[in-house]
C-alpha atoms as a PDB file:
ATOM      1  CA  UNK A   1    -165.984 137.923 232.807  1.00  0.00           C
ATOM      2  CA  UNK A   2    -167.145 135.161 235.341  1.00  0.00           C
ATOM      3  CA  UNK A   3    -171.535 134.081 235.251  1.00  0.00           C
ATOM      4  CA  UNK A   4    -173.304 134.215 238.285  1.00  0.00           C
ATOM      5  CA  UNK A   5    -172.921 130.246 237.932  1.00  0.00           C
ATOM      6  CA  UNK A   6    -169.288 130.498 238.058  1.00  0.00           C
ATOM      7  CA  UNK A   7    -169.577 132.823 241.093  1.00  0.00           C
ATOM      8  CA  UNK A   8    -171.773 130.610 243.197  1.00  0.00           C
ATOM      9  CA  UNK A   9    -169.127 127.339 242.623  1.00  0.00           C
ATOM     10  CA  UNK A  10    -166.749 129.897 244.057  1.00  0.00           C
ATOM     11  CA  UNK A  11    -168.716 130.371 247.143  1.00  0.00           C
ATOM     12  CA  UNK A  12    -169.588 126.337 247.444  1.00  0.00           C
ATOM     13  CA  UNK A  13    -166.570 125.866 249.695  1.00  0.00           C
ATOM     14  CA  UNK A  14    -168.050 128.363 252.396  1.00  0.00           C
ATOM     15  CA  UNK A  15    -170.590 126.740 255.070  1.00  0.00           C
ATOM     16  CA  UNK A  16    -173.219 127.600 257.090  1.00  0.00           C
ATOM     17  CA  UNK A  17    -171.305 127.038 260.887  1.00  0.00           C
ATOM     18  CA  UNK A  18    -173.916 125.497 262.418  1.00  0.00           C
ATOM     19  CA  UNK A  19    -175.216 123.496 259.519  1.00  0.00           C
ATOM     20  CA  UNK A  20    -172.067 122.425 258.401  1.00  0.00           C
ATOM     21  CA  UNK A  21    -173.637 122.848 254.232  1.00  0.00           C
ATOM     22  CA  UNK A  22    -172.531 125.255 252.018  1.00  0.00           C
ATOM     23  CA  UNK A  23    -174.367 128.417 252.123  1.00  0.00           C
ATOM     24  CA  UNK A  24    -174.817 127.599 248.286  1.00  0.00           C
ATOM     25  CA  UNK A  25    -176.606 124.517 248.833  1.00  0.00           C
ATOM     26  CA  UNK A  26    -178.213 126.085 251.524  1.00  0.00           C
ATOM     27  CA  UNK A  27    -179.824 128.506 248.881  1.00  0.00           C
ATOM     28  CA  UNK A  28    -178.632 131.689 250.670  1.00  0.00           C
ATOM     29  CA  UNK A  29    -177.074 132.748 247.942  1.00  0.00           C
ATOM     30  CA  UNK A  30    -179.695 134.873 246.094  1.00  0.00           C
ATOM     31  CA  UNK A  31    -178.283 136.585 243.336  1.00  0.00           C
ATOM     32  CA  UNK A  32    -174.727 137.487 242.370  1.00  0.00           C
ATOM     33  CA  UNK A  33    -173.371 139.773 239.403  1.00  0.00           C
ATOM     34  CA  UNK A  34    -170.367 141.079 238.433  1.00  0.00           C
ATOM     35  CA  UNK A  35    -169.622 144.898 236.634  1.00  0.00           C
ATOM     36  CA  UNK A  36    -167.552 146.250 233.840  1.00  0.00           C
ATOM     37  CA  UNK A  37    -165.381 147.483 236.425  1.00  0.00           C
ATOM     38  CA  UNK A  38    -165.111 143.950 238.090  1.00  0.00           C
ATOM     39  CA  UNK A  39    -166.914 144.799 241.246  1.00  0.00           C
ATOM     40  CA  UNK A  40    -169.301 141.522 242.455  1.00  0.00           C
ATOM     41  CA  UNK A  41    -172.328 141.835 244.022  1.00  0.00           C
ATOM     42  CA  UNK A  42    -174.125 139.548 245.722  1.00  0.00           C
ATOM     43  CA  UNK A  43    -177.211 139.410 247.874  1.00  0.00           C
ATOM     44  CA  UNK A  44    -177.555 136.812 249.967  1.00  0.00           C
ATOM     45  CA  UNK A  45    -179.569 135.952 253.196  1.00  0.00           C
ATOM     46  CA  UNK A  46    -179.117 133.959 256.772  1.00  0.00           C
ATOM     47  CA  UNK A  47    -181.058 130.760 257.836  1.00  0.00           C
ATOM     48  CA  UNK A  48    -182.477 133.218 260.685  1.00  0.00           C
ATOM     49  CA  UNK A  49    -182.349 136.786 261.042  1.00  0.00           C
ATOM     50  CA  UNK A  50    -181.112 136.428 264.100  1.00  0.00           C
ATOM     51  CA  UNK A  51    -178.038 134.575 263.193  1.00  0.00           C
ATOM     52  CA  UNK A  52    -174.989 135.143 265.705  1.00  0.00           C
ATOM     53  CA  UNK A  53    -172.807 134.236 263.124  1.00  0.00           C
ATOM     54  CA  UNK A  54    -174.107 136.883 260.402  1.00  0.00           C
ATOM     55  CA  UNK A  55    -170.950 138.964 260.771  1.00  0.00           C
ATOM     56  CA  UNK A  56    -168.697 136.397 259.974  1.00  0.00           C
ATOM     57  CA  UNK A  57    -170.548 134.467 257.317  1.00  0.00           C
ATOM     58  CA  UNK A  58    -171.149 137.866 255.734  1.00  0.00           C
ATOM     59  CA  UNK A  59    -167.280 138.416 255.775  1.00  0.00           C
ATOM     60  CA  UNK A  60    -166.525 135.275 254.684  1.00  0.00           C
ATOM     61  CA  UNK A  61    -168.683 135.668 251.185  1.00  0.00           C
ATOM     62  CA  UNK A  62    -167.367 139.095 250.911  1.00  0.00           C
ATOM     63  CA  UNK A  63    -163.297 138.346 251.310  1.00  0.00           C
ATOM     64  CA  UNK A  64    -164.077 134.606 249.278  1.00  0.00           C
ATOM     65  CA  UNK A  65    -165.487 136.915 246.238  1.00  0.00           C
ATOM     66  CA  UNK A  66    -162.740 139.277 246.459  1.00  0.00           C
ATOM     67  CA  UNK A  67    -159.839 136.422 245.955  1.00  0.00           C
ATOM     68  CA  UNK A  68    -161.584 135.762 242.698  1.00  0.00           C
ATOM     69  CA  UNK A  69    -159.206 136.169 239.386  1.00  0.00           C
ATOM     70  CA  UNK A  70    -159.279 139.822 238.406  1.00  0.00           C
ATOM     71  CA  UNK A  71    -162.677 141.162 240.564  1.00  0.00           C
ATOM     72  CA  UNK A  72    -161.402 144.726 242.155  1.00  0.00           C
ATOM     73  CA  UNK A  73    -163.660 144.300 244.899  1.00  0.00           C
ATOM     74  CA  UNK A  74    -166.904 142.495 246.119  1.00  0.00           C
ATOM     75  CA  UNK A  75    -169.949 143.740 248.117  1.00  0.00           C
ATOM     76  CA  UNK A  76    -172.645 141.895 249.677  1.00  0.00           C
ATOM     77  CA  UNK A  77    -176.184 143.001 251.072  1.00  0.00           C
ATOM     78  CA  UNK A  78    -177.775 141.276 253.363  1.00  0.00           C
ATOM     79  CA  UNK A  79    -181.489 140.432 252.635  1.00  0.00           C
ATOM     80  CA  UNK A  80    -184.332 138.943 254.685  1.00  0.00           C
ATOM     81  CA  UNK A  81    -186.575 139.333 251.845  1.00  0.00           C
ATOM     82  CA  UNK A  82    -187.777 136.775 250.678  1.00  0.00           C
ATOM     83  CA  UNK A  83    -187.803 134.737 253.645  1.00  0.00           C
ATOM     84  CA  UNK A  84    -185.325 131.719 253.710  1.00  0.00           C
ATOM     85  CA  UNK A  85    -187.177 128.312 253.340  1.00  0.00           C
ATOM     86  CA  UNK A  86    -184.942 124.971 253.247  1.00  0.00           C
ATOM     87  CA  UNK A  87    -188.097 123.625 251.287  1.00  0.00           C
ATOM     88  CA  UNK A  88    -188.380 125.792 248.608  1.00  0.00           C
ATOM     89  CA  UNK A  89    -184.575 127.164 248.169  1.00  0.00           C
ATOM     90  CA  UNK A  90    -181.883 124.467 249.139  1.00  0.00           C
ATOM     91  CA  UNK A  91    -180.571 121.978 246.784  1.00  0.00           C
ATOM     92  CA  UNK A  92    -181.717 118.346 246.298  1.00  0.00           C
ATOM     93  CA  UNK A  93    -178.562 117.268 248.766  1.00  0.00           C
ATOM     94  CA  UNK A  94    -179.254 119.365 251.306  1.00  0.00           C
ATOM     95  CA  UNK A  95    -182.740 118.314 251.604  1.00  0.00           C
ATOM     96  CA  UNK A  96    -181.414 115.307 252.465  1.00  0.00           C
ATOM     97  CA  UNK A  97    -179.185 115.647 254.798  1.00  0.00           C
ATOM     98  CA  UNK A  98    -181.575 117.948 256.860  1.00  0.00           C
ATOM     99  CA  UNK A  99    -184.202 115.546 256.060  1.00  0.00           C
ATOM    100  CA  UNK A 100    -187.016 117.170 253.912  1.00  0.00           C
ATOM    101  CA  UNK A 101    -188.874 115.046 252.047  1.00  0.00           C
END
């Protein structure tokens, strides 16, 4: 049964479109778990709330969990709670390149 680590190095390859990061990186990956039945969640969030790309990052996490070895099916809930913050949530790369020091 994959870890919520293994998961997330799944989802590295898919980026923010605008940001050109992964949305892992980014830290909008909040939490991600998989059942006895191997069904994935994962709850994840936007950079805004008022993202124009939300339905197509959100289908991109959603169809990217699904080709995972043996998961049935994935499902993924869109939070704005708690509020994203590059500061506080994003890796020590992306800090970098969107230049928070």
């Amino acid at each position: 049964m994959a870890t919520p680590e293994e998961l997330k190095e799944w989802l590295r390859p898919i980026e923010d479109p605008e940001m050109r990061m992964s949305l892992v990186d980014l830290g909008l990956i909040y939490e991600l778990s998989i059942s006895e039945d191997l069904v994935i969640a994962c709850t994840m969030t936007l950079t805004t709330p008022s993202c124009p790309a939300a339905d197509y990052i959100v289908k991109q996490v959603q169809d990217r969990l699904k080709e995972y070895p043996g998961v049935k099916d994935a499902t993924v809930k869109l939070v704005f709670e708690p509020k994203w913050n590059a500061r506080e949530m994003a890796s020590e790369e992306a800090k970098e390149k969107l230049r928070i020091w």
